[in-house]
C-alpha atoms as a PDB file:
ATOM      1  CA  UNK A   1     116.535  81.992 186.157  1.00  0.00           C
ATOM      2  CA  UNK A   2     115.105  83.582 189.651  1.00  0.00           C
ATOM      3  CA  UNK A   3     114.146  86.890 188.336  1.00  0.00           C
ATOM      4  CA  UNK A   4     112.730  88.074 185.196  1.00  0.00           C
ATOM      5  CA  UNK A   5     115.356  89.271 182.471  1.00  0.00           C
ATOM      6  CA  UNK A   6     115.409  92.675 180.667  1.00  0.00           C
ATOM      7  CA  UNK A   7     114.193  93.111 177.370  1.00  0.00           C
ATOM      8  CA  UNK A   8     117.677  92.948 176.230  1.00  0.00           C
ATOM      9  CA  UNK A   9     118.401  90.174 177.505  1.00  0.00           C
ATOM     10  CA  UNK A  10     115.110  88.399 177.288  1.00  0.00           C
ATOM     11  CA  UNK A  11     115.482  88.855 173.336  1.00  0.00           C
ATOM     12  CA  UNK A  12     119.764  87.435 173.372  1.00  0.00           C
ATOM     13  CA  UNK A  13     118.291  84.557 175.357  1.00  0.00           C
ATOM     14  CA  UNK A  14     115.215  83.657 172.420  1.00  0.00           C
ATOM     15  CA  UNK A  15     118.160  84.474 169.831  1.00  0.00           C
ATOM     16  CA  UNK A  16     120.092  81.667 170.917  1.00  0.00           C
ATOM     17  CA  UNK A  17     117.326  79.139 171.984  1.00  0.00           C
ATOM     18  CA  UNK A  18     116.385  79.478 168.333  1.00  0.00           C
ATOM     19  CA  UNK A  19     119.658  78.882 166.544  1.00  0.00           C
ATOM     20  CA  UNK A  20     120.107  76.001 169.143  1.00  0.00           C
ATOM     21  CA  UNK A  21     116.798  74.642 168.102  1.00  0.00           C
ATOM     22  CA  UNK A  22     117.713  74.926 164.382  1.00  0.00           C
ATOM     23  CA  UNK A  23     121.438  73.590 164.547  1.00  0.00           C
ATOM     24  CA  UNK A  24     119.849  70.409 166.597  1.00  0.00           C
ATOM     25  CA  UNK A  25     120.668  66.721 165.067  1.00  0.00           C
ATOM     26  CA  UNK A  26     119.150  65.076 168.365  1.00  0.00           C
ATOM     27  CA  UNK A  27     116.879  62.978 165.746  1.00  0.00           C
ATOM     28  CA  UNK A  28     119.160  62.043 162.530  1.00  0.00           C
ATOM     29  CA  UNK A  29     115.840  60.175 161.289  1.00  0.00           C
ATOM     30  CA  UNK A  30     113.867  63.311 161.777  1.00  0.00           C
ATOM     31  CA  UNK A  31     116.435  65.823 159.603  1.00  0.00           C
ATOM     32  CA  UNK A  32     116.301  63.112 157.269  1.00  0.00           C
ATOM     33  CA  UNK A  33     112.397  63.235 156.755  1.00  0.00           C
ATOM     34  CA  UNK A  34     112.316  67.179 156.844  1.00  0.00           C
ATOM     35  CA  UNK A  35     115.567  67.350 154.512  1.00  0.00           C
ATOM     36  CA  UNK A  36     113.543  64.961 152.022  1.00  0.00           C
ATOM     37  CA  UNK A  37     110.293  66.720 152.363  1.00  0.00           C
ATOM     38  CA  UNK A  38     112.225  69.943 151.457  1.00  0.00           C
ATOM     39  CA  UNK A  39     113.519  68.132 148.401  1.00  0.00           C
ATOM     40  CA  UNK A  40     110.342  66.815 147.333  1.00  0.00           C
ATOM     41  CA  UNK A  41     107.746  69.561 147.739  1.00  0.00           C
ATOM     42  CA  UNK A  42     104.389  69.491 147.655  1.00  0.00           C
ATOM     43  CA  UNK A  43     103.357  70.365 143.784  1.00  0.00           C
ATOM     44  CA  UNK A  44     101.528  73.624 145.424  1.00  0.00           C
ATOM     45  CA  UNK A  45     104.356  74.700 146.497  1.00  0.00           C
ATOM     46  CA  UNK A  46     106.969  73.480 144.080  1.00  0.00           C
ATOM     47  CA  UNK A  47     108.391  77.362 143.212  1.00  0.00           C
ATOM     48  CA  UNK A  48     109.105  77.137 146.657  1.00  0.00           C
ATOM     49  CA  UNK A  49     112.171  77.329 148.970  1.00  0.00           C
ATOM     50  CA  UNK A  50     111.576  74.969 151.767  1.00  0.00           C
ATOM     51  CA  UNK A  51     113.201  76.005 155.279  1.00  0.00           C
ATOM     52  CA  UNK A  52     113.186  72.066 155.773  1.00  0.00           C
ATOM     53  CA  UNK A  53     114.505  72.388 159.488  1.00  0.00           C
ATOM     54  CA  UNK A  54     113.646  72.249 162.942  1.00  0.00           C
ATOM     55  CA  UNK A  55     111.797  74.902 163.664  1.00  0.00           C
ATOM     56  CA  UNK A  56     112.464  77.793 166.523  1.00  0.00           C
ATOM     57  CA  UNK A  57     109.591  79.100 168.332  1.00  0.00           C
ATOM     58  CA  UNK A  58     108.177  82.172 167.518  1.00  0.00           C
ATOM     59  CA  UNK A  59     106.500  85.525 169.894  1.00  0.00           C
ATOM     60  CA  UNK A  60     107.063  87.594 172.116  1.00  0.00           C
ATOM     61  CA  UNK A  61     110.571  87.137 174.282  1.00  0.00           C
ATOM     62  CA  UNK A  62     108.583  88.773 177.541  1.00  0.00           C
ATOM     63  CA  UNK A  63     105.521  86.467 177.343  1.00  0.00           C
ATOM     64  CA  UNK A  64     103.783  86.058 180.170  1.00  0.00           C
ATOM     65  CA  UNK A  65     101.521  83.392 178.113  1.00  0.00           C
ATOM     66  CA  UNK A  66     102.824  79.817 177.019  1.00  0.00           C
ATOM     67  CA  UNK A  67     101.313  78.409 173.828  1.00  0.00           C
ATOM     68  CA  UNK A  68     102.719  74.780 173.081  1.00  0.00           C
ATOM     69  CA  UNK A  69     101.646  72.978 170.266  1.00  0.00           C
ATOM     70  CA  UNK A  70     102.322  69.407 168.814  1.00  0.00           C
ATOM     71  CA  UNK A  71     105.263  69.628 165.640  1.00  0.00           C
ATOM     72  CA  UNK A  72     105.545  71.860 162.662  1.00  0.00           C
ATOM     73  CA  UNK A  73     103.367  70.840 159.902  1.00  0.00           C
ATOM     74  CA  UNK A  74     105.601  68.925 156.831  1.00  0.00           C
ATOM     75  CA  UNK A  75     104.271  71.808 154.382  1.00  0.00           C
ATOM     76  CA  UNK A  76     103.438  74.395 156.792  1.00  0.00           C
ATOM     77  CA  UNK A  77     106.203  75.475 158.896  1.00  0.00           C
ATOM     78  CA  UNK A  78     108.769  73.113 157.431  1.00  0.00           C
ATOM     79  CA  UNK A  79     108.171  74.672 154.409  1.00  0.00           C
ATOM     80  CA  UNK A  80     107.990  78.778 155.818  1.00  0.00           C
ATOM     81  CA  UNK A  81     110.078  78.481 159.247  1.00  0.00           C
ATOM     82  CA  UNK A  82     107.720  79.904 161.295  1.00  0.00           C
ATOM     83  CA  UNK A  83     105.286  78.316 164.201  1.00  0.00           C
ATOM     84  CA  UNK A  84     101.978  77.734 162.605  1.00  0.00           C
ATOM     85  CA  UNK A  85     102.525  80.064 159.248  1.00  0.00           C
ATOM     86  CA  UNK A  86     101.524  78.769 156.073  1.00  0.00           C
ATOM     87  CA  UNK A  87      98.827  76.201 156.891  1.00  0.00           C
ATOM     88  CA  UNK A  88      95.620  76.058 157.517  1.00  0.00           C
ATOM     89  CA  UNK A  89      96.002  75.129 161.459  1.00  0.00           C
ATOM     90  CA  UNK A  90      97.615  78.597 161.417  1.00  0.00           C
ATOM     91  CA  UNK A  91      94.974  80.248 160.026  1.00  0.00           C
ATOM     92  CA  UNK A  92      92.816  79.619 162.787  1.00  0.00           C
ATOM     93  CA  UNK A  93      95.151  80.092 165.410  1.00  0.00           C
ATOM     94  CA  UNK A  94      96.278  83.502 164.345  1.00  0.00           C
ATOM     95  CA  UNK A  95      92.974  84.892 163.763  1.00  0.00           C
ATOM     96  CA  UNK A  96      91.964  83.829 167.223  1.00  0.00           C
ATOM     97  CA  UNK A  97      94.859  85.168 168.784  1.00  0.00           C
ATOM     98  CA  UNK A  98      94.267  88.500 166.830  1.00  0.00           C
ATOM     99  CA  UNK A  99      90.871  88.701 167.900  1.00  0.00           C
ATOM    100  CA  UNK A 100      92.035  88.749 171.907  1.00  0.00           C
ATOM    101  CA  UNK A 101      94.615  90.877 171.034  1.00  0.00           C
ATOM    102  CA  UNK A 102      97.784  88.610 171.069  1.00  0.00           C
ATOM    103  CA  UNK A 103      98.442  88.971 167.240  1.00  0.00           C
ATOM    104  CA  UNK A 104      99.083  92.189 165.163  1.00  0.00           C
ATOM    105  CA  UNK A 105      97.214  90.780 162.012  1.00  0.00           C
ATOM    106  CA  UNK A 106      95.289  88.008 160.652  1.00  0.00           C
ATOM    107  CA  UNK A 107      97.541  86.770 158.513  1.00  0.00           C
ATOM    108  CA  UNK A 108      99.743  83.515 158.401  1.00  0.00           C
ATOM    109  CA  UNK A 109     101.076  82.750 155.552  1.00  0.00           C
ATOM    110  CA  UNK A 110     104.269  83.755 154.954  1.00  0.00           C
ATOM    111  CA  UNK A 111     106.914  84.639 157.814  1.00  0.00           C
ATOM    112  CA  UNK A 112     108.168  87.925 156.448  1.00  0.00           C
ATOM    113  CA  UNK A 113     104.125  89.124 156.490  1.00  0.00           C
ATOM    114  CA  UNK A 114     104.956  91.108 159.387  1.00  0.00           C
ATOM    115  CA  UNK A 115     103.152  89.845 161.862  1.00  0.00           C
ATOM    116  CA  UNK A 116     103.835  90.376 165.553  1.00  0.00           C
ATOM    117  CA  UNK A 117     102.792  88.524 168.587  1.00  0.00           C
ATOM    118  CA  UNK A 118     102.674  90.964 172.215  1.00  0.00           C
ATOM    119  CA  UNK A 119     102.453  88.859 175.239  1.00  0.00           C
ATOM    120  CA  UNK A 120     102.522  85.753 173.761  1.00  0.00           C
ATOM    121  CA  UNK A 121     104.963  82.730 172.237  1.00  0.00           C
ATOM    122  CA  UNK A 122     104.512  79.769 170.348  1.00  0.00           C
ATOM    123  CA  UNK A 123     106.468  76.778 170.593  1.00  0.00           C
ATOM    124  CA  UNK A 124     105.913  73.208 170.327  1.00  0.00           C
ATOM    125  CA  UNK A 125     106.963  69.870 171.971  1.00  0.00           C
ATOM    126  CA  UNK A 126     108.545  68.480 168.515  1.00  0.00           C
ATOM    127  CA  UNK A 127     110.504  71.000 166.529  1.00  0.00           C
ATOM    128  CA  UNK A 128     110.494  69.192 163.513  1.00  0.00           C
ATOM    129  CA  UNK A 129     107.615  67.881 161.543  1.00  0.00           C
ATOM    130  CA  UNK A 130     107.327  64.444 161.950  1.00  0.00           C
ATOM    131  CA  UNK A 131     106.110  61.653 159.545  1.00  0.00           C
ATOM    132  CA  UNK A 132     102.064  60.979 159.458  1.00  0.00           C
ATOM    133  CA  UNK A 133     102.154  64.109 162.293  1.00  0.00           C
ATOM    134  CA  UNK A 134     102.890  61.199 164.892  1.00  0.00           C
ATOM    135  CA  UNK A 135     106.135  61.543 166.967  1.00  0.00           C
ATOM    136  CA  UNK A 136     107.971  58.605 168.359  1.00  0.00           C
ATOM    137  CA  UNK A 137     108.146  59.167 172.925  1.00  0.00           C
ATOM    138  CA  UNK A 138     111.838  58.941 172.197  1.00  0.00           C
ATOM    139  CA  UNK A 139     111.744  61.662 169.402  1.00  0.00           C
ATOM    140  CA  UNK A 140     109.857  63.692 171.905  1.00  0.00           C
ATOM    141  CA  UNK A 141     111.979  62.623 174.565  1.00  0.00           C
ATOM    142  CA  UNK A 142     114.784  64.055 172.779  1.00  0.00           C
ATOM    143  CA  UNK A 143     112.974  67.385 171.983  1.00  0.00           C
ATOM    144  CA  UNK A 144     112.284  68.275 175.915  1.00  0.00           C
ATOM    145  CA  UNK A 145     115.544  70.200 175.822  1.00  0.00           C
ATOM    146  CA  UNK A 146     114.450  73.005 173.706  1.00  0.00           C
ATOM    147  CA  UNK A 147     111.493  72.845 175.645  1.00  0.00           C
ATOM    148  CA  UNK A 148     112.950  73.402 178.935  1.00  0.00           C
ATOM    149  CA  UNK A 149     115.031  76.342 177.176  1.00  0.00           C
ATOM    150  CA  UNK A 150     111.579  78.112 176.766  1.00  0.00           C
ATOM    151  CA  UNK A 151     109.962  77.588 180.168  1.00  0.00           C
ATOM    152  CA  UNK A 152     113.230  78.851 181.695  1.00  0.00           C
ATOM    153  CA  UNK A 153     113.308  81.902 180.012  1.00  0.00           C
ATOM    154  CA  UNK A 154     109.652  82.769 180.068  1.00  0.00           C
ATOM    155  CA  UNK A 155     108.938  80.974 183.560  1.00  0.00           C
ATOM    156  CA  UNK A 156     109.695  84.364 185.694  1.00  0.00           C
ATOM    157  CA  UNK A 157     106.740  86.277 184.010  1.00  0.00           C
ATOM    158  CA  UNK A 158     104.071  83.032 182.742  1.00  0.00           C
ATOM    159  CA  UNK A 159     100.791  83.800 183.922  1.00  0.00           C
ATOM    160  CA  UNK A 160      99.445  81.039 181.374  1.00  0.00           C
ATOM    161  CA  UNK A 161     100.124  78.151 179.506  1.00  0.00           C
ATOM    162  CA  UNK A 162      97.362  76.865 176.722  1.00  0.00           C
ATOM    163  CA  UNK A 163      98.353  73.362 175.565  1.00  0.00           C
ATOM    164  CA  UNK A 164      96.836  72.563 171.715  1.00  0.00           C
ATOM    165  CA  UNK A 165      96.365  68.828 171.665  1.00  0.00           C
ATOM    166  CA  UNK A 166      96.895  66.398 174.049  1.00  0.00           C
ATOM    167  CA  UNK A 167     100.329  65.769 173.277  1.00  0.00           C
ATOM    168  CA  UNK A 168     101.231  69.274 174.076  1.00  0.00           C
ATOM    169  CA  UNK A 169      99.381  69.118 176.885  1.00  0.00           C
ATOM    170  CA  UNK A 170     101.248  66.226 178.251  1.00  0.00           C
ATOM    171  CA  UNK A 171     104.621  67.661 177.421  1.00  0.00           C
ATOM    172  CA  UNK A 172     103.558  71.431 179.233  1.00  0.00           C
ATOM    173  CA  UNK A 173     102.358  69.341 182.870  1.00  0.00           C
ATOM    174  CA  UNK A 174     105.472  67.571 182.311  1.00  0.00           C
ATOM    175  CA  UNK A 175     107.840  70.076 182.256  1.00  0.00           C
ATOM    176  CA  UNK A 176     105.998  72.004 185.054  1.00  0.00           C
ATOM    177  CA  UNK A 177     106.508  69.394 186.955  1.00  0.00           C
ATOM    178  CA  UNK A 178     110.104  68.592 186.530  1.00  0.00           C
ATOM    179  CA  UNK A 179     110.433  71.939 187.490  1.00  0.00           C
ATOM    180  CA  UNK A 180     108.330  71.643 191.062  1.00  0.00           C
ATOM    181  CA  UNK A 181     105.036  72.973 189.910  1.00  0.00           C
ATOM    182  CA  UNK A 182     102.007  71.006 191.904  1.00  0.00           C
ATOM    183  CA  UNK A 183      98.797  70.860 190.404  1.00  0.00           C
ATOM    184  CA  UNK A 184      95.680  70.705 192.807  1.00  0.00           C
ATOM    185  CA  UNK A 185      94.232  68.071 191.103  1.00  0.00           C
ATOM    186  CA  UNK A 186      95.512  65.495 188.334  1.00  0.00           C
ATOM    187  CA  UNK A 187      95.421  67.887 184.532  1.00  0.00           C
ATOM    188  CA  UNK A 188      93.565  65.849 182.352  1.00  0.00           C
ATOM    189  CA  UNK A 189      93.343  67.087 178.625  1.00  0.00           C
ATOM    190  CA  UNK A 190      89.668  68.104 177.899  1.00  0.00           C
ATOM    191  CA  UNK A 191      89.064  71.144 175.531  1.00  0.00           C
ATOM    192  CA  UNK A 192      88.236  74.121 178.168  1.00  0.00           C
ATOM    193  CA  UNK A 193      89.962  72.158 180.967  1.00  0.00           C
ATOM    194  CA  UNK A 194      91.633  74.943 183.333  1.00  0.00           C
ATOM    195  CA  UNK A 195      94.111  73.366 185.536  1.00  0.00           C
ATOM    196  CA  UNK A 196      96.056  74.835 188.698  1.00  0.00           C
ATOM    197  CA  UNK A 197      99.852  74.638 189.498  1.00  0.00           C
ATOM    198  CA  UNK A 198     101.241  76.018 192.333  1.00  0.00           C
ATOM    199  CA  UNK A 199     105.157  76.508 192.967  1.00  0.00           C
ATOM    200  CA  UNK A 200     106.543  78.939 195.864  1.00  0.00           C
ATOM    201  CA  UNK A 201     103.672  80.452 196.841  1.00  0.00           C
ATOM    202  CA  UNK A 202     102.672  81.259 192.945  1.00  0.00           C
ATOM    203  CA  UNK A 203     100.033  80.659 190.390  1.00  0.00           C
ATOM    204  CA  UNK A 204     100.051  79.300 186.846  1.00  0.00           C
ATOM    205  CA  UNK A 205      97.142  78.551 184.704  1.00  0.00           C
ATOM    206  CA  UNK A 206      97.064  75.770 182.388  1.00  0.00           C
ATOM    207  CA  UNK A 207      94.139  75.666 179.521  1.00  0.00           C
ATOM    208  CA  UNK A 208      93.127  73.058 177.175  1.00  0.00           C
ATOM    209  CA  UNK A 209      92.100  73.418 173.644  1.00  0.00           C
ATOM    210  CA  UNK A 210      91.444  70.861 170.796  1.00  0.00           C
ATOM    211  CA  UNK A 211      93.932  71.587 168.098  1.00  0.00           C
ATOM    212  CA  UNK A 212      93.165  73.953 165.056  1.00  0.00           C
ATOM    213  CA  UNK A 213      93.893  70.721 162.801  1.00  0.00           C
ATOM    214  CA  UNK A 214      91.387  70.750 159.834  1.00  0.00           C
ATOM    215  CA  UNK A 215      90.888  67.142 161.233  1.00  0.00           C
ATOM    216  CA  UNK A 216      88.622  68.965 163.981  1.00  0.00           C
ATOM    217  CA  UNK A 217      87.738  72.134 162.844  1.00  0.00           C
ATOM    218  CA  UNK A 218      86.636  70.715 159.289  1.00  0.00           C
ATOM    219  CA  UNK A 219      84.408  68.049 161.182  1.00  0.00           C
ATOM    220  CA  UNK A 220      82.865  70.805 163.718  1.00  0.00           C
ATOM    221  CA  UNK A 221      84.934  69.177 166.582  1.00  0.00           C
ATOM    222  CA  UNK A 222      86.382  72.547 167.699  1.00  0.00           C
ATOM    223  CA  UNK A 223      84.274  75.350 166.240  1.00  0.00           C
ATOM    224  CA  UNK A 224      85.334  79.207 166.566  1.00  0.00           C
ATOM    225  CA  UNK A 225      83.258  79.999 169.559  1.00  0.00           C
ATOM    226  CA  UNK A 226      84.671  77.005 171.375  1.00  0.00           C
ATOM    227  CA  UNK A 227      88.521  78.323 170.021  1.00  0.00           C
ATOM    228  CA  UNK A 228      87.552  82.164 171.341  1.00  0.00           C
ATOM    229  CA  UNK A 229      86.213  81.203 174.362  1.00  0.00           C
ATOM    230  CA  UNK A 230      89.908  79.458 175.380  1.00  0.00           C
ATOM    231  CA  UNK A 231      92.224  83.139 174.485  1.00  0.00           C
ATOM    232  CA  UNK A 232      89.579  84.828 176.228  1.00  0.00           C
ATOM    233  CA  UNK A 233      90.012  83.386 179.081  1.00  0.00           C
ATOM    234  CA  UNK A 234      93.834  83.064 178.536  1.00  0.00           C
ATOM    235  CA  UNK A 235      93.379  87.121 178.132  1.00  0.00           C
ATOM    236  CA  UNK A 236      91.749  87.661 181.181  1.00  0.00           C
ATOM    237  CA  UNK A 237      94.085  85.309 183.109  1.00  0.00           C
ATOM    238  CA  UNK A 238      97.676  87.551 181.919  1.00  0.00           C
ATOM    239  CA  UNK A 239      95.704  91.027 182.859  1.00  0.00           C
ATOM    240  CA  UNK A 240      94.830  90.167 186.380  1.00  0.00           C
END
């Protein structure tokens, strides 16, 4: 896609990257595991519904900033069908992204709460949660298609990518650079990391952050200053 689509058709083309994500069977092991979680609950949540399937991503369809993550959480968004809703990863990204004025509201626990993303998408490199949050390379391998989907559709307006983890880091310079994108110099993961691609005579930014796992932000490894300072930057980066 040369030229950036319409609204109209910016939205049909999200519409039908997200029922393609959710009718995928690329990993029969991986349905099975989010099928069974579904089934089995978490007692918390046992008057629950689970959506128990790969999950689409979720934003705004004229983004012109990128946020890829690792997988849906087992009882986060395999269990509400939203990016990042009902967990308490989500709760830190949201209110971060609210506070730099990419979210509507704080909230992120249910996906009929109405909140709203402008400028922004989420998406990840594994739409379906995988067992101990560790994806196989061929399980991610097989997941680059709805990845690709998303950077052609938002690739005409990106400004900005910010990668959460590692592993979504790796999977963002990868797919820039299937799709001719140069970076200056190599993009090594490192939380605040700001890396350079260049394709055709433009710009893209590429930002690290540490993942909003409790695993770091319950040991201090990523604080809230540290998580502001990245959508800050991410802001100032889409407005210039």
């Amino acid at each position: 896609m040369s030229r950036a689509p319409t609204k109209a058709d910016a939205r049909a083309v999200f519409e039908r990257n997200a029922q393609r994500a959710i009718a995928c069977h690329r990993c029969p092991e991986l349905r099975a595991y989010i099928a069974q979680v579904a089934r089995e609950k978490k007692r918390a949540y046992r008057d629950e519904v689970y959506w128990g399937k790969p999950v689409p991503a979720f934003g705004d369809p004229q983004a012109r900033l990128l946020i890829v993550g690792l997988a849906p959480g087992a009882h986060g968004s395999n269990r509400t069908g939203r990016m990042f809703t009902g967990d308490q990863s989500g709760r830190w990204l949201f209110r971060a992204l609210h506070r730099a004025g990419f979210a509507s509201q704080e909230t992120w626990q249910r996906p009929d709460d109405g909140l709203r993303l402008t400028g922004c998408t989420i998406t990840a490199a594994l739409r379906c949660a995988p067992p101990g949050n560790k994806p196989t390379p061929k399980q991610l391998q097989n997941c680059t298609v709805h990845l690709a989907a998303d950077f052609e559709l938002f690739e005409p307006r990106l400004r900005a990518i910010v990668s959460l983890g590692a592993i979504g880091h790796r999977a963002a310079v990868k797919m820039l650079e299937e799709r001719g994108w140069l970076f200056e110099h190599r993009p090594v993961f490192a939380h605040g990391a700001e890396h350079v691609a260049v394709r055709d005579g433009r710009e893209l930014r590429v930002l690290c952050t540490y993942h909003p796992s409790q695993q770091n932000t319950n040991t201090g490894v990523l604080s809230e200053a540290m998580f502001d300072a990245v959508w800050s930057r991410a802001r100032e980066i889409v407005e210039s």
